[in-house]
Protein backbone atom coordinates (compact mmCIF):
# COMPACT_ATOMS: atom_id res chain seq x y z
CA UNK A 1 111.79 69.19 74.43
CA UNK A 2 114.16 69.99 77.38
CA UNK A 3 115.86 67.95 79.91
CA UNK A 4 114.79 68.27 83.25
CA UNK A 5 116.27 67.38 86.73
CA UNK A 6 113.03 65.40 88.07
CA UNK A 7 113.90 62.20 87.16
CA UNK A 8 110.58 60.81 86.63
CA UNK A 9 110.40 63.19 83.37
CA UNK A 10 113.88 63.29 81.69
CA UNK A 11 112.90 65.00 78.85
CA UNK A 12 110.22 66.72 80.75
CA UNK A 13 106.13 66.18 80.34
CA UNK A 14 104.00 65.93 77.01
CA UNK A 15 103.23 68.75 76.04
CA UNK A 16 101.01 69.07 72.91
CA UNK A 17 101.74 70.48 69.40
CA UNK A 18 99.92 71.83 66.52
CA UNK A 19 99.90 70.22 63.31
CA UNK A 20 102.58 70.49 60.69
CA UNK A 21 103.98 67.96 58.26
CA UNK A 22 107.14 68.79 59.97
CA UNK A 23 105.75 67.72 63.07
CA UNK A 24 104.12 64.76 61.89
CA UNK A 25 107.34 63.70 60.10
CA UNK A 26 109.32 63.76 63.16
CA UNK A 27 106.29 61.59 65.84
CA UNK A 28 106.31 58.86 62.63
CA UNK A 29 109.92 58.62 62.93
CA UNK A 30 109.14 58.23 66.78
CA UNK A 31 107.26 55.24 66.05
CA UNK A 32 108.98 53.70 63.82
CA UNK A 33 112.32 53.92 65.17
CA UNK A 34 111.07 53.62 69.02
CA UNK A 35 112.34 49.93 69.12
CA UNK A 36 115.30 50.40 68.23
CA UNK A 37 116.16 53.00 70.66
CA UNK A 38 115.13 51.13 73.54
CA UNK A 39 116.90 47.76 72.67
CA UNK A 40 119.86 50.28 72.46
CA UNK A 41 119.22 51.51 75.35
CA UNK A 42 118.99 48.24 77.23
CA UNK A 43 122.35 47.19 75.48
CA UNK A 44 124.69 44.88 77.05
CA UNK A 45 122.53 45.41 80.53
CA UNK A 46 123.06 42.19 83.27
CA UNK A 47 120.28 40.91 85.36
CA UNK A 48 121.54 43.39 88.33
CA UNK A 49 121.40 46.21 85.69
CA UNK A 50 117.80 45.17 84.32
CA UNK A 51 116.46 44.80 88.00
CA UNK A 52 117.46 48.63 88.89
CA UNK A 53 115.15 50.76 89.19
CA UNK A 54 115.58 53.91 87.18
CA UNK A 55 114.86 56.09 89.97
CA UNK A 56 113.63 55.91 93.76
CA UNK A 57 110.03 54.24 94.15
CA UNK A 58 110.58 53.65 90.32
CA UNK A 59 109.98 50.64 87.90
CA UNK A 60 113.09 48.53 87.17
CA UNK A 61 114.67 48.56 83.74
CA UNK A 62 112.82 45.60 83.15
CA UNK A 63 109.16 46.67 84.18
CA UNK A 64 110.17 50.15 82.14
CA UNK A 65 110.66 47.58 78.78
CA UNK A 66 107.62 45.40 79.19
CA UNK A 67 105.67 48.67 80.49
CA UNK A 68 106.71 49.62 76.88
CA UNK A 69 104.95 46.95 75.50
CA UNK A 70 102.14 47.06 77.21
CA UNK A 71 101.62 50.46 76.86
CA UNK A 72 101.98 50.69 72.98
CA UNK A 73 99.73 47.51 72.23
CA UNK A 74 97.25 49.35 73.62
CA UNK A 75 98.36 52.76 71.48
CA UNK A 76 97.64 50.62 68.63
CA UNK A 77 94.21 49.18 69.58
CA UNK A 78 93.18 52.75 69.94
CA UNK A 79 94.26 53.98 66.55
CA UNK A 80 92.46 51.11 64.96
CA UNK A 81 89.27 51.96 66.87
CA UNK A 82 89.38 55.79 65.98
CA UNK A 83 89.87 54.60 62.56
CA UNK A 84 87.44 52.38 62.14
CA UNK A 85 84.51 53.75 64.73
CA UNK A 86 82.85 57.25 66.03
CA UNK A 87 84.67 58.63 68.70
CA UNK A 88 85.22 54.82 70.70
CA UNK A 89 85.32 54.81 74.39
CA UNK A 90 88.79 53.48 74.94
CA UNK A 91 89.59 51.04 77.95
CA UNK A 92 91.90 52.38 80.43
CA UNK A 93 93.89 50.11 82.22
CA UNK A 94 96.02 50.00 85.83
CA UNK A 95 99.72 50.32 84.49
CA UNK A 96 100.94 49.64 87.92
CA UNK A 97 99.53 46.19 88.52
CA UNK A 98 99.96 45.09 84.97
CA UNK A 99 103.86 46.27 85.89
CA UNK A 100 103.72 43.61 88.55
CA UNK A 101 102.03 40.45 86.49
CA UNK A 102 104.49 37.40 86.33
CA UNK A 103 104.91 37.85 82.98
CA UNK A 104 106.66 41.38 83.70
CA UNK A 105 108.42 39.34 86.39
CA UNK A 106 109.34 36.16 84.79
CA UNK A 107 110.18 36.85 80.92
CA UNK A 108 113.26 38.02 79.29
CA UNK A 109 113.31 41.90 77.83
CA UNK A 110 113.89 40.88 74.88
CA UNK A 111 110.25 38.98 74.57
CA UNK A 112 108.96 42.84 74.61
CA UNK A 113 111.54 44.20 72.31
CA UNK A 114 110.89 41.20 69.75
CA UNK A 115 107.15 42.58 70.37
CA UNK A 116 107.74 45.90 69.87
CA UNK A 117 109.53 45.65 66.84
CA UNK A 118 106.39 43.92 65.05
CA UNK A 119 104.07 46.14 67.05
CA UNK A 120 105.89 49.39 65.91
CA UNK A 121 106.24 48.14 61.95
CA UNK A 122 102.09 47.33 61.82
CA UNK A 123 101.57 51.08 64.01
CA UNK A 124 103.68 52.63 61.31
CA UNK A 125 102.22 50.78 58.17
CA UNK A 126 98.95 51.74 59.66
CA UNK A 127 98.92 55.62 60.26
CA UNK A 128 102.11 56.47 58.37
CA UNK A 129 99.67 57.67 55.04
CA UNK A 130 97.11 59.68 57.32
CA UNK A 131 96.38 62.68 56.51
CA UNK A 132 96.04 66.38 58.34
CA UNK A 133 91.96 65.58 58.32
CA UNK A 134 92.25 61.82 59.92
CA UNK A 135 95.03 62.87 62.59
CA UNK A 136 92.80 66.60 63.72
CA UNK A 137 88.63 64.67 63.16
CA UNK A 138 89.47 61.17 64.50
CA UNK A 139 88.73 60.78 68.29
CA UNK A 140 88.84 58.41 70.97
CA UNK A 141 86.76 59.05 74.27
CA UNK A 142 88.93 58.46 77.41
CA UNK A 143 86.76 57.66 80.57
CA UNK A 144 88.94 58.50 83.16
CA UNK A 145 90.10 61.75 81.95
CA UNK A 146 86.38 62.49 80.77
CA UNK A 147 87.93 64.07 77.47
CA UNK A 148 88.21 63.27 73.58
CA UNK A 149 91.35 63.00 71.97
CA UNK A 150 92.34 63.07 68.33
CA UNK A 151 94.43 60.80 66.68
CA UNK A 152 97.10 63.78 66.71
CA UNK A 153 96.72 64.15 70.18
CA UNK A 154 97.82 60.36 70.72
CA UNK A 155 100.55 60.53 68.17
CA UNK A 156 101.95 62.78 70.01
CA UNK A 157 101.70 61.40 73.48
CA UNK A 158 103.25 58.03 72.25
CA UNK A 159 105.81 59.76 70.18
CA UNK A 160 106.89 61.28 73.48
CA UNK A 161 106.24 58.14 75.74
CA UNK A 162 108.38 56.09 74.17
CA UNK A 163 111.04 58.62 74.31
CA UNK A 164 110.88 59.40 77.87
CA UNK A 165 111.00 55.41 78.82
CA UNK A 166 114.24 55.53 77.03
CA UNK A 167 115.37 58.49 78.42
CA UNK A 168 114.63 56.87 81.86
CA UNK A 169 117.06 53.57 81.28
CA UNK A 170 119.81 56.02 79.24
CA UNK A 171 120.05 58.41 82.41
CA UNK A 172 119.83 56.02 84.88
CA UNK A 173 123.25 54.10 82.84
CA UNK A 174 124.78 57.60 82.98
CA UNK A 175 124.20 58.36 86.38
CA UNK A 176 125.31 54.64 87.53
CA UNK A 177 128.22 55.14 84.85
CA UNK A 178 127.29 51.36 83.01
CA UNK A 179 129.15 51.55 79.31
């Protein structure tokens, strides 16, 4: 992936991949590591710092971690359901409002990073032995889009979600200059 100058895509947009165990090797390693990389990001940040946003009309630091959260329990519900059932219809939800619950608001970062740690070690436990014929048959059903997607198709969106969130608090410290 490339960097790009529009800041609300750092490392630029998904853009999809075929299969290959090199491939898959790399969007496990995504997952599994993804926690790690954002608490690292998020490093040493004060509440000024965590109430930035990371760009202009943007979500703060904050909203980007819980967004995080949010966003990847969900990823998991949906591999479990494309696991376990024929081509599910999968819930969308409004990522915006969520971004502005009280929860968002009120709790601490490190509530979601705590979260995401467990979250990430189940996610990788779960699809970490798949193989070529589970990631390219399994599908989920996504109403607003009005299009399947296979369970490689979603590995590699999150792969890439979680690294563009980072890359949205890491450019945002470089810009600003915060060590």
């Amino acid at each position: 992936m490339h960097t790009s100058e529009d800041l609300r895509y750092p490392i630029g947009k998904y853009e999809e991949q075929p299969y290959s165990e090199r491939q898959l090797h790399d969007w496990l390693n995504d997952i599994r590591y993804l926690p790690q990389l954002l608490e690292h990001a998020v490093l040493n940040l004060d509440e000024h710092q965590l109430h930035t946003p990371y760009r202009e009309g943007g979500w703060t630091v904050q909203q980007v971690v819980h967004h995080v959260a949010d966003s990847h329990m969900n990823a998991l519900i949906r591999f479990k359901l494309a696991l376990t059932e024929q081509n599910p219809v999968i819930k969308p939800y409004d990522e915006a409002a969520w971004a502005k619950l009280d929860d968002v608001a009120d709790l601490p970062i490190n509530i979601s990073l705590t979260l995401l740690h467990a979250l990430h070690a189940r996610w990788f436990s779960c699809i970490r032995k798949l193989d070529e014929s589970t990631y390219t048959s399994r599908t989920v059903f996504h109403p607003e889009h009005k299009k399947e997607f296979t369970l490689w198709n979603l590995l590699g969106m999150y792969a890439w979600h979680g690294k563009h969130h980072v890359a949205h608090i890491t450019r945002l410290r470089e810009r600003e200059g915060w060590k």
